[in-house]
C-alpha atoms as a PDB file:
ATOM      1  CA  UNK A   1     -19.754  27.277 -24.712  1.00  0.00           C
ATOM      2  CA  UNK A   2     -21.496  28.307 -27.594  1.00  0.00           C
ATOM      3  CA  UNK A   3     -19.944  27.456 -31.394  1.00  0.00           C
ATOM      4  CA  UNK A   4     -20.519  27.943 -35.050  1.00  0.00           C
ATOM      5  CA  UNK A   5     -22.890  25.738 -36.580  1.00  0.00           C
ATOM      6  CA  UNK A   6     -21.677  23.849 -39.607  1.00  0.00           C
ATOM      7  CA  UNK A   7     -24.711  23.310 -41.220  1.00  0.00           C
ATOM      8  CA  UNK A   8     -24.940  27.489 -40.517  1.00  0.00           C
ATOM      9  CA  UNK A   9     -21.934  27.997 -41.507  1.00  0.00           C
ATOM     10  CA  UNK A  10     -20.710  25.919 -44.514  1.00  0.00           C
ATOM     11  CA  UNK A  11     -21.840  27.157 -47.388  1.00  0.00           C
ATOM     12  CA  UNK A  12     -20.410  31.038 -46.462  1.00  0.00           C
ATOM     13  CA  UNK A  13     -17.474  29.726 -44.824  1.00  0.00           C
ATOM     14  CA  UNK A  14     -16.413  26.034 -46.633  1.00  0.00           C
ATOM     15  CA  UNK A  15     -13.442  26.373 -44.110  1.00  0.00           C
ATOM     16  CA  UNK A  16     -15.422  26.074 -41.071  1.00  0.00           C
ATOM     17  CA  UNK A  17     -14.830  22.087 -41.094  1.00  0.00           C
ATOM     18  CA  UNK A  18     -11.506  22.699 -41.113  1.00  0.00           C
ATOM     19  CA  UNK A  19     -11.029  25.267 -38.596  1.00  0.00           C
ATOM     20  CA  UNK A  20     -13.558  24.015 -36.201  1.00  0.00           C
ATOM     21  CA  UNK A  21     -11.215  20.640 -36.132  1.00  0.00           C
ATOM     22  CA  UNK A  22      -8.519  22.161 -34.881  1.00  0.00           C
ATOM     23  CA  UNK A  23     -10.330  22.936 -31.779  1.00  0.00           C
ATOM     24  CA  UNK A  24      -9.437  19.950 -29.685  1.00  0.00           C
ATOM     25  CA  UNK A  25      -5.684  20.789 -29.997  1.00  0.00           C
ATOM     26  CA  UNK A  26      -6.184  24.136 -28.651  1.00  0.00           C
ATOM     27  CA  UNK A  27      -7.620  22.712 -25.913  1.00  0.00           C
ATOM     28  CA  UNK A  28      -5.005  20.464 -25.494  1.00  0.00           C
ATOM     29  CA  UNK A  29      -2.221  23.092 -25.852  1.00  0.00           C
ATOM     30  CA  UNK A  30      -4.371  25.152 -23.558  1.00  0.00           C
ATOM     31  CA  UNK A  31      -5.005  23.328 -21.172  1.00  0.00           C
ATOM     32  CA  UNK A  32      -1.226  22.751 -20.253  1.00  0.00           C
ATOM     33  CA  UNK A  33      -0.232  26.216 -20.343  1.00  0.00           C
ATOM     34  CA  UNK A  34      -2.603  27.412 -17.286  1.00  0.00           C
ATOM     35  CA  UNK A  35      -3.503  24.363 -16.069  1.00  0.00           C
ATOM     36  CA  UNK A  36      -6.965  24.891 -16.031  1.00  0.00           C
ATOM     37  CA  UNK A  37      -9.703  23.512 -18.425  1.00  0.00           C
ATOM     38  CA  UNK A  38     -12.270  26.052 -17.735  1.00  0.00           C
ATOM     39  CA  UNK A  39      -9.607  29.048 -18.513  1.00  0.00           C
ATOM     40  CA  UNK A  40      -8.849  26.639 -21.503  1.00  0.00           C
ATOM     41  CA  UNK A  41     -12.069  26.731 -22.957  1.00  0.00           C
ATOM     42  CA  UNK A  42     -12.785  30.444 -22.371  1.00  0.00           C
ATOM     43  CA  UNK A  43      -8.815  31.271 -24.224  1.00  0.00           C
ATOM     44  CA  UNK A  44     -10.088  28.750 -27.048  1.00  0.00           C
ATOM     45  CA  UNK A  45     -13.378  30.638 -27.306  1.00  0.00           C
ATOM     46  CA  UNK A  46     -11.992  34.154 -27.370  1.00  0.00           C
ATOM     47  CA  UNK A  47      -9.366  32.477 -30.159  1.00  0.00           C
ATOM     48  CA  UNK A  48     -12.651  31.928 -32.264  1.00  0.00           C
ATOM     49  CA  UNK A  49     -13.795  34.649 -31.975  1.00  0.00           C
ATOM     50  CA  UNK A  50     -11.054  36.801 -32.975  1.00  0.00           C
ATOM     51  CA  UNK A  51     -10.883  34.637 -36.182  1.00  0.00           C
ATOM     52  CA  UNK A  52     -14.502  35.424 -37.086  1.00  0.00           C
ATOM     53  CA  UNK A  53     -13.742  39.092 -35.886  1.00  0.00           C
ATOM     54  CA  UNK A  54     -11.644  39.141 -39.109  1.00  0.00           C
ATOM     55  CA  UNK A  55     -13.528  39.683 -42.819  1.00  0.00           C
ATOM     56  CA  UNK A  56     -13.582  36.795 -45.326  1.00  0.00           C
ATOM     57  CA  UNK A  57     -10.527  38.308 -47.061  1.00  0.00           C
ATOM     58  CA  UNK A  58      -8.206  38.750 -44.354  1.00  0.00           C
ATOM     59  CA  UNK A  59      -8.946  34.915 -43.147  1.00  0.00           C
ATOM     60  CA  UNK A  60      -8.564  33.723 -46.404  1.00  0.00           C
ATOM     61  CA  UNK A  61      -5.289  35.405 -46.658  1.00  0.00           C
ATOM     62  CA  UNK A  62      -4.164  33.322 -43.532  1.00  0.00           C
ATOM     63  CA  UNK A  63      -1.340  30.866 -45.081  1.00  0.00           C
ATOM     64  CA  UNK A  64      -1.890  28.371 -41.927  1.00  0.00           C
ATOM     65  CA  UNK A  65      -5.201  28.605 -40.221  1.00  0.00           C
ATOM     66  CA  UNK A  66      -4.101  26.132 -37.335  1.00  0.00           C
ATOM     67  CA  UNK A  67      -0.512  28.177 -36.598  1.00  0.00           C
ATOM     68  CA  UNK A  68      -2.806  31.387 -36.341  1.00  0.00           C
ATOM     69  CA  UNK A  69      -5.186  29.933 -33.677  1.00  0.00           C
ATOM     70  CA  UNK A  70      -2.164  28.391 -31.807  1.00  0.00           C
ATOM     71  CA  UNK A  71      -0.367  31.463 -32.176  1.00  0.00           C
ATOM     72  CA  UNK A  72      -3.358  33.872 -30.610  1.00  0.00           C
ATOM     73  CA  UNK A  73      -4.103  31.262 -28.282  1.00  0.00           C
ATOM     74  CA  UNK A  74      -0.610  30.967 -27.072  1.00  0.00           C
ATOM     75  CA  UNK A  75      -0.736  35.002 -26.940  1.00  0.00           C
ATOM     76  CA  UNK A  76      -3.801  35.281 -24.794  1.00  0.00           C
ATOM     77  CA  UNK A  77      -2.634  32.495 -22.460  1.00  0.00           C
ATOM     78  CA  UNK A  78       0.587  34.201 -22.147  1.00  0.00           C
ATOM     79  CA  UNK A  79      -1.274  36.979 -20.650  1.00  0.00           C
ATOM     80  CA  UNK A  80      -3.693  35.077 -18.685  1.00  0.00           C
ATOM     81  CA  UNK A  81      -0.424  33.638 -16.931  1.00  0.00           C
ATOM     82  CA  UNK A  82       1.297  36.985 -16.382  1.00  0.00           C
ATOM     83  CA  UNK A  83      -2.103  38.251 -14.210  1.00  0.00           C
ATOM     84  CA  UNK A  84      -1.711  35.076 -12.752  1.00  0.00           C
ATOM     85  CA  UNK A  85       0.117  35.806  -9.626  1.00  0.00           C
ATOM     86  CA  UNK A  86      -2.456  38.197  -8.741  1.00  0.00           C
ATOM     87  CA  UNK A  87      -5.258  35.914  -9.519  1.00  0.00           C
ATOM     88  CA  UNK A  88      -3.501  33.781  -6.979  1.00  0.00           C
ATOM     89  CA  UNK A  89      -3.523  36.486  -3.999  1.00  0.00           C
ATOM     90  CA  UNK A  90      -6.835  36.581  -4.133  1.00  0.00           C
ATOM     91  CA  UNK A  91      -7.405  33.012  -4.077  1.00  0.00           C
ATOM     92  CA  UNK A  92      -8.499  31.170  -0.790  1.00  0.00           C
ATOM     93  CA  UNK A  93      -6.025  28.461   0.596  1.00  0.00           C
ATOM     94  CA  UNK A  94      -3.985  26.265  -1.892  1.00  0.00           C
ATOM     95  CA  UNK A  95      -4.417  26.572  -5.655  1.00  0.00           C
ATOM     96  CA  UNK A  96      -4.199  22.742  -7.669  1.00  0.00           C
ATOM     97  CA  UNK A  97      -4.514  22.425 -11.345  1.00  0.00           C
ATOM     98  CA  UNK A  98      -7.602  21.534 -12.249  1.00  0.00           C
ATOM     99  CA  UNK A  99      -7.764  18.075 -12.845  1.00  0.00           C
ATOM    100  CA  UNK A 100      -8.406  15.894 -15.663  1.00  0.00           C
ATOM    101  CA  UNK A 101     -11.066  12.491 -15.552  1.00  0.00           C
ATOM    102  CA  UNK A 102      -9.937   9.326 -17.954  1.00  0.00           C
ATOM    103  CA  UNK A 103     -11.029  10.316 -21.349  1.00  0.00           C
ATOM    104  CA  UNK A 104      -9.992  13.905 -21.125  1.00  0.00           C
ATOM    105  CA  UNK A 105      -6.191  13.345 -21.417  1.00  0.00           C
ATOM    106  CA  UNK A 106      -5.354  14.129 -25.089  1.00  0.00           C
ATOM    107  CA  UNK A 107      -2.582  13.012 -26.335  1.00  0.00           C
ATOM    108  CA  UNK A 108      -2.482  13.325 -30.415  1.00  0.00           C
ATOM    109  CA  UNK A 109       0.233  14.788 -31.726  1.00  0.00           C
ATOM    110  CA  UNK A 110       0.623  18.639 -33.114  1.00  0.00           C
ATOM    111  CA  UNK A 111      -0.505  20.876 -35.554  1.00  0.00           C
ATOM    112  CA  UNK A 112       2.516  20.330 -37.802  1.00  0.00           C
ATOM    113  CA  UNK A 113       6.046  21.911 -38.299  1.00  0.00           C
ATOM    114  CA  UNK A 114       9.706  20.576 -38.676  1.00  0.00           C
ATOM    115  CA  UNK A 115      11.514  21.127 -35.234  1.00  0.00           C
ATOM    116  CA  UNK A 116      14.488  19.511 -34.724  1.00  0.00           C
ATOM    117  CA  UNK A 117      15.805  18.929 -31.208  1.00  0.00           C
ATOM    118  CA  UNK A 118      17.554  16.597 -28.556  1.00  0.00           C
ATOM    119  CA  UNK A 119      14.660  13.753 -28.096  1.00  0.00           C
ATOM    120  CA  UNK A 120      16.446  13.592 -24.494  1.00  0.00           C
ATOM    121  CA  UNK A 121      14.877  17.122 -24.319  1.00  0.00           C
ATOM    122  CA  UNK A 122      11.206  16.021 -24.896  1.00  0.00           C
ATOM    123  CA  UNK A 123       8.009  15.743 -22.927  1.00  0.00           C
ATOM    124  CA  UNK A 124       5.509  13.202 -23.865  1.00  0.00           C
ATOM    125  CA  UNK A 125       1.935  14.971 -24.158  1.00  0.00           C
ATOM    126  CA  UNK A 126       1.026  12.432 -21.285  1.00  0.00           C
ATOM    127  CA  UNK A 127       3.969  12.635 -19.081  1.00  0.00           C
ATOM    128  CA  UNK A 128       2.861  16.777 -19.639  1.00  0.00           C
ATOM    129  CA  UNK A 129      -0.646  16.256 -17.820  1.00  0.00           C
ATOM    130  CA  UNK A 130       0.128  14.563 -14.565  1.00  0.00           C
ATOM    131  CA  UNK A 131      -0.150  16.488 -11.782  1.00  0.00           C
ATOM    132  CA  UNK A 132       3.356  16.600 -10.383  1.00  0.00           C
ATOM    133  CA  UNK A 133       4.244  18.057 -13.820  1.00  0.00           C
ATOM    134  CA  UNK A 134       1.591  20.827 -14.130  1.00  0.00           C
ATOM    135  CA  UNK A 135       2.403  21.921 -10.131  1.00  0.00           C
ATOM    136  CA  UNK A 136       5.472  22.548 -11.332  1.00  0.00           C
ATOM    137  CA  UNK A 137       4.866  24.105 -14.515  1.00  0.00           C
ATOM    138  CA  UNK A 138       2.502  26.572 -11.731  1.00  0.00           C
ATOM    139  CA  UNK A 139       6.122  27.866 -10.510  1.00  0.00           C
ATOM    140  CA  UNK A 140       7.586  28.655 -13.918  1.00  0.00           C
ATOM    141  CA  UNK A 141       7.406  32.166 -15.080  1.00  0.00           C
ATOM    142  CA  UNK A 142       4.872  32.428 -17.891  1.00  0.00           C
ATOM    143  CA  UNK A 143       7.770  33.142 -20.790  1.00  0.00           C
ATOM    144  CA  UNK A 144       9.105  29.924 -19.300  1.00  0.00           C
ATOM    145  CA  UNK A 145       6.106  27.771 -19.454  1.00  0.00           C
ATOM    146  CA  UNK A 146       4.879  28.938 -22.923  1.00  0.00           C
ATOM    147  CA  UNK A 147       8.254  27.814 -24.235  1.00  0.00           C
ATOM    148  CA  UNK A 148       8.511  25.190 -22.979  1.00  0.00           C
ATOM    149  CA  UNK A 149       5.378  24.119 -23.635  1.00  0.00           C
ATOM    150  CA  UNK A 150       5.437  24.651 -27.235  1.00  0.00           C
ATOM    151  CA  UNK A 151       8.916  23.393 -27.386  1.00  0.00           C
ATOM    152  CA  UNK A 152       9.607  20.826 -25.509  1.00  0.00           C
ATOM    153  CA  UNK A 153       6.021  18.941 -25.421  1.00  0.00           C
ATOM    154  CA  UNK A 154       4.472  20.278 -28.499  1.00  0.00           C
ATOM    155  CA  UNK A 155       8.187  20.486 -31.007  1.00  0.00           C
ATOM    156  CA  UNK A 156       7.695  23.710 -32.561  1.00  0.00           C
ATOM    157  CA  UNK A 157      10.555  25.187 -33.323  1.00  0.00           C
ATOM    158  CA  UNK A 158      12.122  28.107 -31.288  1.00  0.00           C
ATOM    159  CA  UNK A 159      12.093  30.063 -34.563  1.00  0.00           C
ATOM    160  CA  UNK A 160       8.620  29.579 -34.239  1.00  0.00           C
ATOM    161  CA  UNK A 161       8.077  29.906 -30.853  1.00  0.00           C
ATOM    162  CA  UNK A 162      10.010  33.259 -31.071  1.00  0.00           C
ATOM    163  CA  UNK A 163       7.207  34.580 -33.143  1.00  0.00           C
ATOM    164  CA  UNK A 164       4.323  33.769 -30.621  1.00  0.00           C
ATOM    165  CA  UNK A 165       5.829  34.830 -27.752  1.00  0.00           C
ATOM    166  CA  UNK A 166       7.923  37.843 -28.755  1.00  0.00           C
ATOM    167  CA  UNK A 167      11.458  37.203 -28.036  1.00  0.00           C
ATOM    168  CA  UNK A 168      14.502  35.659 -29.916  1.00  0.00           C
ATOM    169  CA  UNK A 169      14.947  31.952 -30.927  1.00  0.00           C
ATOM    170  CA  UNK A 170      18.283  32.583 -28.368  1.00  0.00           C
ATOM    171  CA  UNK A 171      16.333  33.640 -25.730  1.00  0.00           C
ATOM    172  CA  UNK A 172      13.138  30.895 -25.858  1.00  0.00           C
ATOM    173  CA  UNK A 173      16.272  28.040 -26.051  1.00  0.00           C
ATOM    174  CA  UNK A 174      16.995  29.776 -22.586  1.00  0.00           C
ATOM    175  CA  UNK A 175      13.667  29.989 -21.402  1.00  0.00           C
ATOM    176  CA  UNK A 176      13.095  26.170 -22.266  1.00  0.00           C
ATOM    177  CA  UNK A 177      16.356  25.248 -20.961  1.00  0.00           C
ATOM    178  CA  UNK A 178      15.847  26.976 -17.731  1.00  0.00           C
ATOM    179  CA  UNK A 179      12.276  25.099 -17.361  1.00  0.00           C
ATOM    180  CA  UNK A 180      13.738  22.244 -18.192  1.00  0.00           C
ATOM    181  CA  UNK A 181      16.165  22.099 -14.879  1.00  0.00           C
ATOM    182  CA  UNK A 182      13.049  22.829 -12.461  1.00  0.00           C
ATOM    183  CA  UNK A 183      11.347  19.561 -13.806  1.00  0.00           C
ATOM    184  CA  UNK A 184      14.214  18.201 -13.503  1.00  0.00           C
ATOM    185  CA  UNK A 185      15.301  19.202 -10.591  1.00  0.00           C
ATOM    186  CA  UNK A 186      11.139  18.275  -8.638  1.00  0.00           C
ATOM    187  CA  UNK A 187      11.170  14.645 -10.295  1.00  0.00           C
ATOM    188  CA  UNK A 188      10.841  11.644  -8.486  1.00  0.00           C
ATOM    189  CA  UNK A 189      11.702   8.266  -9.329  1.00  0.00           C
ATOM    190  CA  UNK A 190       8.532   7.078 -11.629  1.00  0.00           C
ATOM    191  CA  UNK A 191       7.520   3.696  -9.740  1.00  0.00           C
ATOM    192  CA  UNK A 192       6.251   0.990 -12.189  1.00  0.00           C
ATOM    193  CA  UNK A 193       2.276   1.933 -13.029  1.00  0.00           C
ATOM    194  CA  UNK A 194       1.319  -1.006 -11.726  1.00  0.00           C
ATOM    195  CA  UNK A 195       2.992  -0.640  -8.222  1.00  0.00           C
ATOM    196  CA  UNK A 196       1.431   3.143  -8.076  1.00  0.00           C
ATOM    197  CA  UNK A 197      -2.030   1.652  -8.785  1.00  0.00           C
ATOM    198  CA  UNK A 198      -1.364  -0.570  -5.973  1.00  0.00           C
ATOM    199  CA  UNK A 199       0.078   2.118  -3.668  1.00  0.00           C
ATOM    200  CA  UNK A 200      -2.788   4.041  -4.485  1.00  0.00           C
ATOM    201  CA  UNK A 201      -5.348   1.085  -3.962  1.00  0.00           C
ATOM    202  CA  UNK A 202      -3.809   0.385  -0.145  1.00  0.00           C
ATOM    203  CA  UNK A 203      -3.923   4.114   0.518  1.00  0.00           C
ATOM    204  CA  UNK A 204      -7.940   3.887  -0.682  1.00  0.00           C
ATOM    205  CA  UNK A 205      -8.018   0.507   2.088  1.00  0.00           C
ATOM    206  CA  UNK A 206      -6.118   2.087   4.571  1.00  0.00           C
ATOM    207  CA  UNK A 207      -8.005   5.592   4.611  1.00  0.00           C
ATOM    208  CA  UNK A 208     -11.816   3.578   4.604  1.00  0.00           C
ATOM    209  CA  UNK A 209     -10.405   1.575   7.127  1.00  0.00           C
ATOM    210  CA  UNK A 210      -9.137   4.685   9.387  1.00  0.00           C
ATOM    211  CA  UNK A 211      -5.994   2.772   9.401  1.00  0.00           C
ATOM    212  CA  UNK A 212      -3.633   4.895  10.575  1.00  0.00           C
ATOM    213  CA  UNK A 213      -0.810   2.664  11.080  1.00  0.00           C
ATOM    214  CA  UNK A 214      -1.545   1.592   7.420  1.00  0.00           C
ATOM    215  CA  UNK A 215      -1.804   5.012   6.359  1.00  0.00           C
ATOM    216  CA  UNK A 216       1.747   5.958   7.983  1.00  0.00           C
ATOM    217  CA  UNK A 217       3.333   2.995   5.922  1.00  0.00           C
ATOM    218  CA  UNK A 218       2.388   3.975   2.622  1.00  0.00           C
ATOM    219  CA  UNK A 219       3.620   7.797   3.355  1.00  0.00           C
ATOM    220  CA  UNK A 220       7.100   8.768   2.466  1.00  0.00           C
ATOM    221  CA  UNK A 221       7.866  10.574   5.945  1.00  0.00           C
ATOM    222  CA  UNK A 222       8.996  13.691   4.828  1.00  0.00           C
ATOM    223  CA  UNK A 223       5.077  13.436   2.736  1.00  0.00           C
ATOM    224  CA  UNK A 224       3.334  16.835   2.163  1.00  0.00           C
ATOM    225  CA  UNK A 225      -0.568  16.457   1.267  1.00  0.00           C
ATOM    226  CA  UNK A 226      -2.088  19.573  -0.412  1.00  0.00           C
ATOM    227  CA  UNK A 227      -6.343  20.973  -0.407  1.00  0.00           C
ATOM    228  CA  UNK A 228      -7.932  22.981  -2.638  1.00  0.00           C
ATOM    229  CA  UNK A 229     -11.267  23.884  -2.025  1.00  0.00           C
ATOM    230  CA  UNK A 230     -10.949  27.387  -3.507  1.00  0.00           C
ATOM    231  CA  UNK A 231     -12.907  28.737  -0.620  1.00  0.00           C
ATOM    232  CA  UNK A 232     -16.021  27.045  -1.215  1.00  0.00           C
ATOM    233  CA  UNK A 233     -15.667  23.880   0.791  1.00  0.00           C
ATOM    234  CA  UNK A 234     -13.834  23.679   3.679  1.00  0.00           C
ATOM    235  CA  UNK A 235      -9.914  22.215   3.037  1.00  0.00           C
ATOM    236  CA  UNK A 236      -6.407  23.086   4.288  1.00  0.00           C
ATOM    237  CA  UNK A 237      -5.860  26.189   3.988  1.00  0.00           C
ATOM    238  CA  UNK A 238      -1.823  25.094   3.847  1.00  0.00           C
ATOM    239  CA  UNK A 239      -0.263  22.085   3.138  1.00  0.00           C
ATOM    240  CA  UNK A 240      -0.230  18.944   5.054  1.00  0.00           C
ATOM    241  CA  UNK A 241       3.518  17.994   5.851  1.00  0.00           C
ATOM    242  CA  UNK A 242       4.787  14.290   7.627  1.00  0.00           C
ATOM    243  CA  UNK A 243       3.783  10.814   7.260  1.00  0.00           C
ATOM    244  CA  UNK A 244       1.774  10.611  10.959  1.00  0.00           C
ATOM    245  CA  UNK A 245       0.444  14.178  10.372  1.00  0.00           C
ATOM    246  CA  UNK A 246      -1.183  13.249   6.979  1.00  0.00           C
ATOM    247  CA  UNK A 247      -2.838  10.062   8.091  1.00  0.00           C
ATOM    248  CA  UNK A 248      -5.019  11.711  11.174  1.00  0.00           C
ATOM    249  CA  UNK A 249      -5.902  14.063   8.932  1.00  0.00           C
ATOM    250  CA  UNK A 250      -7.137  11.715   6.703  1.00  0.00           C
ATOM    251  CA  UNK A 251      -8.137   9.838   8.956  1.00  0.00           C
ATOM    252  CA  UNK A 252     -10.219  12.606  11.002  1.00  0.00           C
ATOM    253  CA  UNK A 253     -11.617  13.548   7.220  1.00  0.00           C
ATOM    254  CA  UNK A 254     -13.387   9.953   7.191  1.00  0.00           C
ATOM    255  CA  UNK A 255     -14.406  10.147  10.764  1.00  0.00           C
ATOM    256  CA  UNK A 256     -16.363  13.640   9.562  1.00  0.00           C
ATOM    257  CA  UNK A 257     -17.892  12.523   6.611  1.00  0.00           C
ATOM    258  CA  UNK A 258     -18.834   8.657   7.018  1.00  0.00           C
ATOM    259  CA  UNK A 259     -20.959   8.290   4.401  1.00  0.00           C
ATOM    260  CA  UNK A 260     -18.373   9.244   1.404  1.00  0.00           C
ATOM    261  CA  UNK A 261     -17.768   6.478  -1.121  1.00  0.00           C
ATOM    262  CA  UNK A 262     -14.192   6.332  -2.590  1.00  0.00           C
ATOM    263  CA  UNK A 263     -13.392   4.787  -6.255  1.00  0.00           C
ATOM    264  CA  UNK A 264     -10.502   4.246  -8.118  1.00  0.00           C
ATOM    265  CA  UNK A 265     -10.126   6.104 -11.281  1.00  0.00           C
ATOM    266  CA  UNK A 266      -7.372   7.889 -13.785  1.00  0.00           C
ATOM    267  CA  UNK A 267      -6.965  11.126 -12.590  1.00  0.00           C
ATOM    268  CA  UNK A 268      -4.562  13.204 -15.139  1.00  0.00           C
ATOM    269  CA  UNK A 269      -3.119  10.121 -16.962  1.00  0.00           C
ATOM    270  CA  UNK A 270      -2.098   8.576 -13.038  1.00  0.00           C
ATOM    271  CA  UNK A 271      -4.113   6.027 -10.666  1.00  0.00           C
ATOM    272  CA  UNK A 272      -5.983   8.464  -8.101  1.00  0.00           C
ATOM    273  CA  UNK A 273      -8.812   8.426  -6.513  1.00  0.00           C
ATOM    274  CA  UNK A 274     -12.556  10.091  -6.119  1.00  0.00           C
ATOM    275  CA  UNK A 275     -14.481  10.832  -3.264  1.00  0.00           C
ATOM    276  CA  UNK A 276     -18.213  10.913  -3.550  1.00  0.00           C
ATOM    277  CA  UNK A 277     -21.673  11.839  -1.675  1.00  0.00           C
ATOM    278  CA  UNK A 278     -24.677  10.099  -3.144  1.00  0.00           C
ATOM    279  CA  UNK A 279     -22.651   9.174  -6.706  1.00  0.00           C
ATOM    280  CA  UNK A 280     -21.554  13.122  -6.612  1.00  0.00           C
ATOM    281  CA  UNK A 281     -17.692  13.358  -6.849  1.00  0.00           C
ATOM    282  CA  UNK A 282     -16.848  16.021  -4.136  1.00  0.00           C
ATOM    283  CA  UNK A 283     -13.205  15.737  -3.929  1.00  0.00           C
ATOM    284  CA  UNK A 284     -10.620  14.592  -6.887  1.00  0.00           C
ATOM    285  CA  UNK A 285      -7.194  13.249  -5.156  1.00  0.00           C
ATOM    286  CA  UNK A 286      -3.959  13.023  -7.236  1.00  0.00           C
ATOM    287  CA  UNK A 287      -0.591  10.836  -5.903  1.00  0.00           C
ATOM    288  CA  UNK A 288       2.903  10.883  -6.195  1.00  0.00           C
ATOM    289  CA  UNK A 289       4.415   8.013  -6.107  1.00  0.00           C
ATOM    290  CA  UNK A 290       8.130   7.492  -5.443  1.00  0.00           C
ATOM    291  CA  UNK A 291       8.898   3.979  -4.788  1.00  0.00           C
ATOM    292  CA  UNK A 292       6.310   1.712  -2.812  1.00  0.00           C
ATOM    293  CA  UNK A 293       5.510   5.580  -0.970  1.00  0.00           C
ATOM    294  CA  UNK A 294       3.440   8.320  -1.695  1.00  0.00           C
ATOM    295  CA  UNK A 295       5.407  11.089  -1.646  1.00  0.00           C
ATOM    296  CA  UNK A 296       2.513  13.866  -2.639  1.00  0.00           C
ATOM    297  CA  UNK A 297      -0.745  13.874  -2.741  1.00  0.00           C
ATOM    298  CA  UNK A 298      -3.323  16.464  -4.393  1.00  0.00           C
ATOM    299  CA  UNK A 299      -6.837  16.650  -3.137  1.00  0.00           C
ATOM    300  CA  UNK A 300      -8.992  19.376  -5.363  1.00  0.00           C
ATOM    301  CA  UNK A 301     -12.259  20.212  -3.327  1.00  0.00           C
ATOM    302  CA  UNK A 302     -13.673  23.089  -4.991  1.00  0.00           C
ATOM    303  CA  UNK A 303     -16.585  22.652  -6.599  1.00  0.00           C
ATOM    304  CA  UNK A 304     -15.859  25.016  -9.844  1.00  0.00           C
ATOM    305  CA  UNK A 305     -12.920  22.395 -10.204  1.00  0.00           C
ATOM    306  CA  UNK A 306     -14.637  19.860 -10.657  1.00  0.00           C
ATOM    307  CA  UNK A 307     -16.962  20.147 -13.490  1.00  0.00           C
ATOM    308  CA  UNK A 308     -15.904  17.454 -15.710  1.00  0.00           C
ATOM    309  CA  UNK A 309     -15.959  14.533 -12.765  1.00  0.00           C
ATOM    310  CA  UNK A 310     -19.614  15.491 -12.694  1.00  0.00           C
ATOM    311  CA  UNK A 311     -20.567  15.367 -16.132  1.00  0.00           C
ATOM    312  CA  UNK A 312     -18.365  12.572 -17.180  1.00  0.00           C
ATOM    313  CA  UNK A 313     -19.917   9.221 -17.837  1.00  0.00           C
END
């Protein structure tokens, strides 16, 4: 992606510092709202340029710089997500949020603002990157998400998140309050991290081992295990469902690719784990853990997805 230069830049625009910095918050807002990084960077890029689309006068007669990009931003990813279900139609097999490698999880705070609301009502920025959160943020209608979003994660106001996405303050507290109950209602019961990095660690054993027995233990039975190789790679075209189910196909997925390497790493702020050809990562898997069981598990295949895993480090 292709920015300003500051040393270009500076002495035309002396904001440019200033403006350029708020770049890895609209990523971070982004990000969250479709679930993709690559669709983040593009909405972040288009939010630049419509801010250099604008003559020196009318940006300098921008009170807030930072609540105009988050504001177009928001905008543009509003309408990214209501073309989404179309998108989506088109797509081959399962569709996963595109997940993120350790390092890429972003977690400062926000732009600014006074928002006052419930604390019992708020998101963490990393509880709002796992993957069991974004898959259900996927089901939300896009009003929903981008309220609750900006709301409930990022504490802007619903004054103020009336005025990005076009409805009342009334009617966003609705939205919000109706996204709230489906995270709610898709929760599990958050294991200790240190038993999910173990769960997730056996399930790594088991699945080298071809261990099916193993494999069957570590599964919640009602399990469902979800592909996404976006047409590119071959993967499930539907979801995986039952404990004894999951673990042959696991299983058989080891037996057809013996010479794949598997390492433990953070995968969206949660112990997953990577699968890799020659030190290339070919498949990212996420985990739900509910207990000592995995109760879902997340395995993104396509290639386009996976970007960052093969540029990181």
């Amino acid at each position: 992606m292709t920015e300003p230069s500051t040393s270009e830049h500076d002495r035309t625009d002396p904001s440019l510092s200033a403006i350029m910095s708020e770049r890895q918050q609209l990523i971070n807002l982004t990000y969250r709202l479709l679930g993709s990084l690559t669709e983040a960077e593009d909405v972040v890029q288009e939010t630049y340029t419509r801010w250099y689309a604008m003559s020196p006068q009318q940006r300098e007669a921008v009170e807030t710089p930072g609540a105009w990009l988050t504001t177009v931003a928001s905008r543009i990813c509003l309408d990214l997500l209501g073309s989404a279900r179309a998108r989506r139609e088109r797509y081959v097999g399962e569709w996963v949020p595109e997940p993120l490698p350790d390092g890429m999880q972003w977690v400062s705070g926000r732009w600014g603002g006074t928002a006052a609301a419930d604390p019992a009502d708020r998101v963490t920025l990393d509880e709002s990157i796992n993957m069991a959160f974004l898959v259900v943020l996927d089901l939300m209608t896009p009003a929903e998400r981008v309220a609750f979003i900006l709301h409930d994660v990022f504490r802007y106001s619903f004054a103020e998140v009336a005025a990005i996405v076009g409805r009342t303050p009334a009617a966003c507290r609705q939205l919000a309050s109706s996204a709230r109950r489906r995270i709610r209602a898709s929760q599990s019961a958050a294991a200790p991290a240190a038993l999910r990095a173990d769960t997730v660690r056996a399930f790594k054993q088991a699945w080298a081992a071809k261990d099916i027995d193993a494999l069957i233990g570590l599964l919640a039975p009602d399990a469902t295990a979800t592909g996404d190789g976006g047409g590119l790679v071959p993967a499930a075209l539907h979801p995986v469902e039952g404990a004894e189910q999951i673990a042959r196909f696991f299983a058989g997925r080891m037996d057809s690719a013996p010479d794949v390497t598997l390492v433990e790493s953070t995968v969206n702020g949660q112990p997953g784990l990577v699968a890799q050809v020659d030190g290339v990562s070919v498949s990212v898997l996420a985990f739900d853990v509910e207990g000592d069981r995995i109760k879902r598990i997340w395995a993104v295949l396509n290639p386009d997805k996976l970007r960052p895993w093969r540029t990181a480090g």
